[in-house]
Protein backbone atom coordinates (compact mmCIF):
# COMPACT_ATOMS: atom_id res chain seq x y z
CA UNK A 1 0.00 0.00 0.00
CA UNK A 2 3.09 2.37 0.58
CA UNK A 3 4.07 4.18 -2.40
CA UNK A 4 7.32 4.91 -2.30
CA UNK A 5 8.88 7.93 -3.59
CA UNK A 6 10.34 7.80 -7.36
CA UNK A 7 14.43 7.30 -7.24
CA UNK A 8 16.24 9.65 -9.08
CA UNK A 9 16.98 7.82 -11.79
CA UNK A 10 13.42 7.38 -12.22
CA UNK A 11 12.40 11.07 -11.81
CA UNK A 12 14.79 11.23 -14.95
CA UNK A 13 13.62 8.95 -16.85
CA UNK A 14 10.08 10.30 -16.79
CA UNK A 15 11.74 13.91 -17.51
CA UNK A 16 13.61 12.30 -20.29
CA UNK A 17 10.47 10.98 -21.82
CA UNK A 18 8.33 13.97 -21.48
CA UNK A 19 11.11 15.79 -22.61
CA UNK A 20 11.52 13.92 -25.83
CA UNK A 21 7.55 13.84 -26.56
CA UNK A 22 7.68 17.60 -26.68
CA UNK A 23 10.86 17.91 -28.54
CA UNK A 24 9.01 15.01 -31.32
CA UNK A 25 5.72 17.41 -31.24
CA UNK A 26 7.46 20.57 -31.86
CA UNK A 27 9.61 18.95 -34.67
CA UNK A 28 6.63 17.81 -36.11
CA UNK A 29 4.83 21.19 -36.35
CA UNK A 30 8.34 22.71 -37.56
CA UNK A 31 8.50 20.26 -40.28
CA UNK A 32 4.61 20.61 -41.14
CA UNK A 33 5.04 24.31 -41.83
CA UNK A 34 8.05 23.84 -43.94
CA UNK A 35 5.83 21.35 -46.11
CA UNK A 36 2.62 23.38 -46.20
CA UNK A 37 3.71 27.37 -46.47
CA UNK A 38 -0.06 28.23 -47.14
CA UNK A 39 -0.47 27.83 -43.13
CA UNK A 40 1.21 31.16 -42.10
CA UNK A 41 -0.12 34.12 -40.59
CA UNK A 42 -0.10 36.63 -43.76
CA UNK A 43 -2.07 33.67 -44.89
CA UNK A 44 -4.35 33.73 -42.00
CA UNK A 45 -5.00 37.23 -41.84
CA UNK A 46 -5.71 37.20 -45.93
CA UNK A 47 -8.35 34.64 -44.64
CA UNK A 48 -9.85 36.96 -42.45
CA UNK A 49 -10.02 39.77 -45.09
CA UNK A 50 -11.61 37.31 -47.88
CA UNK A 51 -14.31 36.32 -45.10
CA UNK A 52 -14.86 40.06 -44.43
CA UNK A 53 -15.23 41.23 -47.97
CA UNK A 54 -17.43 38.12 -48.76
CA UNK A 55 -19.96 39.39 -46.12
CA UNK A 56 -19.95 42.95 -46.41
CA UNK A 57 -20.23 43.31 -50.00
CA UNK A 58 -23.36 41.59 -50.57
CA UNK A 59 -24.90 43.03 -47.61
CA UNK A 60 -23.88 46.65 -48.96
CA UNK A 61 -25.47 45.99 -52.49
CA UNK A 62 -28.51 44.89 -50.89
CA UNK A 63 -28.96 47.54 -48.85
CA UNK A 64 -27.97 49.94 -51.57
CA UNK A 65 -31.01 48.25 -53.41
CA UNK A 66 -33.53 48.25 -50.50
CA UNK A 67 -32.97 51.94 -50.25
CA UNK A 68 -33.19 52.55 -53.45
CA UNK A 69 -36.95 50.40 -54.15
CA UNK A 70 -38.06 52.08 -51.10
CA UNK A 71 -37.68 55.85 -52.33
CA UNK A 72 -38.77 54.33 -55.67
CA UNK A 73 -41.76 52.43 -54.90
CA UNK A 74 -42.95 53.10 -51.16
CA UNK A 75 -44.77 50.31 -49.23
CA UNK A 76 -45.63 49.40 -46.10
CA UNK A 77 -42.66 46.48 -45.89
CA UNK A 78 -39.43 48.13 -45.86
CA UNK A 79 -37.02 46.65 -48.39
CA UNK A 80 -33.80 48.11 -47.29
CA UNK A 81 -34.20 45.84 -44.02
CA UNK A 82 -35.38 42.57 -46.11
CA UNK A 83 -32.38 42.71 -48.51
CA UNK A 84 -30.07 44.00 -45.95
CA UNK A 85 -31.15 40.70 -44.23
CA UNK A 86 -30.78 38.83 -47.55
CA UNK A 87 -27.28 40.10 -48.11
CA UNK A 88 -25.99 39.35 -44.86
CA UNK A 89 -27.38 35.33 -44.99
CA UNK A 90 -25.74 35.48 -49.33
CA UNK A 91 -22.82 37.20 -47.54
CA UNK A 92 -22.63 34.01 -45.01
CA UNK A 93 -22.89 31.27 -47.82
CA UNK A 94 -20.36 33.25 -49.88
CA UNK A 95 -18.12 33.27 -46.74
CA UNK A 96 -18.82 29.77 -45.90
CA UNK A 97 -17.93 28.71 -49.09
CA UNK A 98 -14.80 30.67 -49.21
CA UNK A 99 -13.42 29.28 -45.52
CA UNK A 100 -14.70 25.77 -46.73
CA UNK A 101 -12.59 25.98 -50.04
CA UNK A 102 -9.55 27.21 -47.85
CA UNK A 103 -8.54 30.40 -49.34
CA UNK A 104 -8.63 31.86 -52.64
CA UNK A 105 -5.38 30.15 -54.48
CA UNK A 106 -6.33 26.61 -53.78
């Protein structure tokens, strides 16, 4: 029932292995990166930009176009809040689409 305390060649022996599995994971994301250069961050802040313009510019045309059928043709339903809607959910797909894909060069 007594555990005993770890020697010290133990204790280093455990270090030694924990050292080691950290040493294996880092080389292993070094030598990913090397291999894929896509994966940087330039890459993923280009990302972020493509998402953003992909959702803003479809929900800027359709509000440009909701306020334009409003002072056009006046109703009771206001049309620069349905197709703002609309080009925030096309702006979503498009983005979707774009983050699914992984980027515009691929």
């Amino acid at each position: 029932m007594d555990k005993t305390p770890p020697s010290s060649q133990e204790r280093r022996q455990v270090i030694k292995r924990r050292f080691t599995r950290q040493v294996v994971r880092k080389e292993a994301r070094r030598i990913k990166g090397i291999n894929d250069p896509d994966q940087t961050v330039w890459f993923g802040l280009g990302m972020f930009g493509v998402v953003g313009w992909s959702v803003a510019i479809p929900t800027l045309i359709g509000t440009a176009l909701g306020i334009w059928i409003d002072h056009t043709w006046p109703s009771q339903f206001s049309w620069t809040l349905m197709l703002l809607i609309g080009g925030v959910m096309v702006g979503c797909l498009n983005a979707w689409y774009w983050v699914r894909k992984g980027g515009i060069w691929k």
